[in-house]
N, C-alpha and C. Protein backbone atom coordinates (compact mmCIF):
# COMPACT_ATOMS: atom_id res chain seq x y z
N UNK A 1 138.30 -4.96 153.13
CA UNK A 1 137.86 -5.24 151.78
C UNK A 1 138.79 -4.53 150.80
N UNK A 2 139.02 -5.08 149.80
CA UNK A 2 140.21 -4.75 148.43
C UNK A 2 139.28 -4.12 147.43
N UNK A 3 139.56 -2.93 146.81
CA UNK A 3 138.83 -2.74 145.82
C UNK A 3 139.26 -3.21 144.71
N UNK A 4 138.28 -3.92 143.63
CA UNK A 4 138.65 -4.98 142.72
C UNK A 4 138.15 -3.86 141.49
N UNK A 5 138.76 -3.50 140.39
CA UNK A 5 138.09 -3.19 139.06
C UNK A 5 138.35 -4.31 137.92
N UNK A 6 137.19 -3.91 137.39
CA UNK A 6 136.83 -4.70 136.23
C UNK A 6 136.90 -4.20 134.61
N UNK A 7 138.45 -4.29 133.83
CA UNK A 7 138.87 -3.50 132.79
C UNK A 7 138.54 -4.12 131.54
N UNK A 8 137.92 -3.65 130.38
CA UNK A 8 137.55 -4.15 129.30
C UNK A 8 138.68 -3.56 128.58
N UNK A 9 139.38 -4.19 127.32
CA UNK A 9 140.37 -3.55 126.51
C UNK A 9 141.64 -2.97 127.01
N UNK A 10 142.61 -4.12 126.76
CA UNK A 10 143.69 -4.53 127.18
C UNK A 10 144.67 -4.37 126.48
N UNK A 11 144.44 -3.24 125.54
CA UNK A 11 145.20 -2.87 124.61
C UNK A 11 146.18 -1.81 125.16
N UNK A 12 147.06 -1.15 124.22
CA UNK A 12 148.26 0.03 124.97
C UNK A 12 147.52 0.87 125.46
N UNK A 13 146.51 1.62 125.27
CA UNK A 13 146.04 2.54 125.92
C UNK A 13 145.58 2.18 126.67
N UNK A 14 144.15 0.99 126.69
CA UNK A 14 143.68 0.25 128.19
C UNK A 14 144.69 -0.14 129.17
N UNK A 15 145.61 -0.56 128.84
CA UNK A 15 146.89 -0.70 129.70
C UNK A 15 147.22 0.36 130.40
N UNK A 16 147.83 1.10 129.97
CA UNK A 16 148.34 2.46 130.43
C UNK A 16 147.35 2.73 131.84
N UNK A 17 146.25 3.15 131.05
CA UNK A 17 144.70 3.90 131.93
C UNK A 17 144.51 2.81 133.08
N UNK A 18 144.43 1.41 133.22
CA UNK A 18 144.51 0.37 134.14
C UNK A 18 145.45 0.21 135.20
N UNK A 19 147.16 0.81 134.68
CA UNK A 19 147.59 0.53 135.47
C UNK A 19 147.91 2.14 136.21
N UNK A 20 147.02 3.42 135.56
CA UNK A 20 146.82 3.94 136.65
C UNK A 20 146.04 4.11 137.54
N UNK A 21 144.59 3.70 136.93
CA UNK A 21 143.69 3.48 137.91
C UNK A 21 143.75 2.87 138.65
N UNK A 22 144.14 1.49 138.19
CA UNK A 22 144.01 0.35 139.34
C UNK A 22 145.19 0.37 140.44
N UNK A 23 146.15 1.41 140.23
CA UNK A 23 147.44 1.02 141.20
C UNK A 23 146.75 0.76 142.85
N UNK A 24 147.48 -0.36 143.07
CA UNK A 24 146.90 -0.88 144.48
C UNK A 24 145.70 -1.82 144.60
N UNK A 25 145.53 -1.94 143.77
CA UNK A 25 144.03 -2.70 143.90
C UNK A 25 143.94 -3.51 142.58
N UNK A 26 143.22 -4.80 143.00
CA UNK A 26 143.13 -6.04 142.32
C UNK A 26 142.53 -5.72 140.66
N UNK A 27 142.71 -5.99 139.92
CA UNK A 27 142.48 -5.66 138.58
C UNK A 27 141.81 -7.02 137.55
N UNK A 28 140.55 -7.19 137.24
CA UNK A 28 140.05 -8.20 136.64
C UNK A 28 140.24 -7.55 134.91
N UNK A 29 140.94 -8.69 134.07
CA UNK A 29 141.27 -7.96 132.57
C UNK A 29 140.58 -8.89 131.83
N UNK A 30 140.44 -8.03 130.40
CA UNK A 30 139.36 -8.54 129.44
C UNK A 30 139.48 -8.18 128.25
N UNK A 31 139.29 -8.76 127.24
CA UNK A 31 139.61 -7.92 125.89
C UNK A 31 139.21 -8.91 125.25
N UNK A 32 138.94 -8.67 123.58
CA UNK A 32 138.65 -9.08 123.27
C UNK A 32 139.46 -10.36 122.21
N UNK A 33 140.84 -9.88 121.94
CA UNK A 33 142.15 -10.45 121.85
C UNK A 33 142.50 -10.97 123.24
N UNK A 34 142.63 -12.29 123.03
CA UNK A 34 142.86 -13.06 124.46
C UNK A 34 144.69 -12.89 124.83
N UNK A 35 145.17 -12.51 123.65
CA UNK A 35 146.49 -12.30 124.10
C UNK A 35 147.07 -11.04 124.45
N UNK A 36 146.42 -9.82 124.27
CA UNK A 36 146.31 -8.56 125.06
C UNK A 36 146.18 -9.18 126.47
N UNK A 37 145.11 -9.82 126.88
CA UNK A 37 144.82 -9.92 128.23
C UNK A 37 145.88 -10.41 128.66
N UNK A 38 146.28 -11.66 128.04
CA UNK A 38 147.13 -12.27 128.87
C UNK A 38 148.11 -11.75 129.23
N UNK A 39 148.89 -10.85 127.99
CA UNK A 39 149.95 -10.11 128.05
C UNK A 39 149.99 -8.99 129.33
N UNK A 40 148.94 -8.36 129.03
CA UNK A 40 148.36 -6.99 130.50
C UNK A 40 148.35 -8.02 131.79
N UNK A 41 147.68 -8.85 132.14
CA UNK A 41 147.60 -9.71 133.48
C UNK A 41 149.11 -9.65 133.89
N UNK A 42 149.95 -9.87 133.26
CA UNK A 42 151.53 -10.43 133.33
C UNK A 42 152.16 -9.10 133.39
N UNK A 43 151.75 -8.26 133.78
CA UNK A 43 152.35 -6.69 133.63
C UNK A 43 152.44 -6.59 135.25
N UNK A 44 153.54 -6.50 135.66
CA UNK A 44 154.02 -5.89 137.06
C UNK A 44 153.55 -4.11 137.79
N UNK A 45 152.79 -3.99 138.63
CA UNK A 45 152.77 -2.51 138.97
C UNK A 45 153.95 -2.29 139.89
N UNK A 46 154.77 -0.81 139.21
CA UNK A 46 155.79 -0.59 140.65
C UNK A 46 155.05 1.02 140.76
């Protein structure tokens, strides 16, 4: 099983905090600006 989180606010700071929490694991994004999200979804983890 994958652990999946579920991130509200997809803004620079929600970003940041997401892609350290979530490193490794599936990330569901949300905001309330649909183009934050889209933009964060499209963000590569290395």
């Amino acid at each position: 099983m994958q652990d999946v989180i579920l991130w509200t606010g997809a803004g620079q700071i929600g970003m940041a905090i997401a892609r350290l929490v979530g490193y490794g694991k599936k990330i569901i994004v949300g905001d309330k600006n649909i183009e934050n999200a889209k933009f964060t979804a499209k963000m590569k983890s290395y």
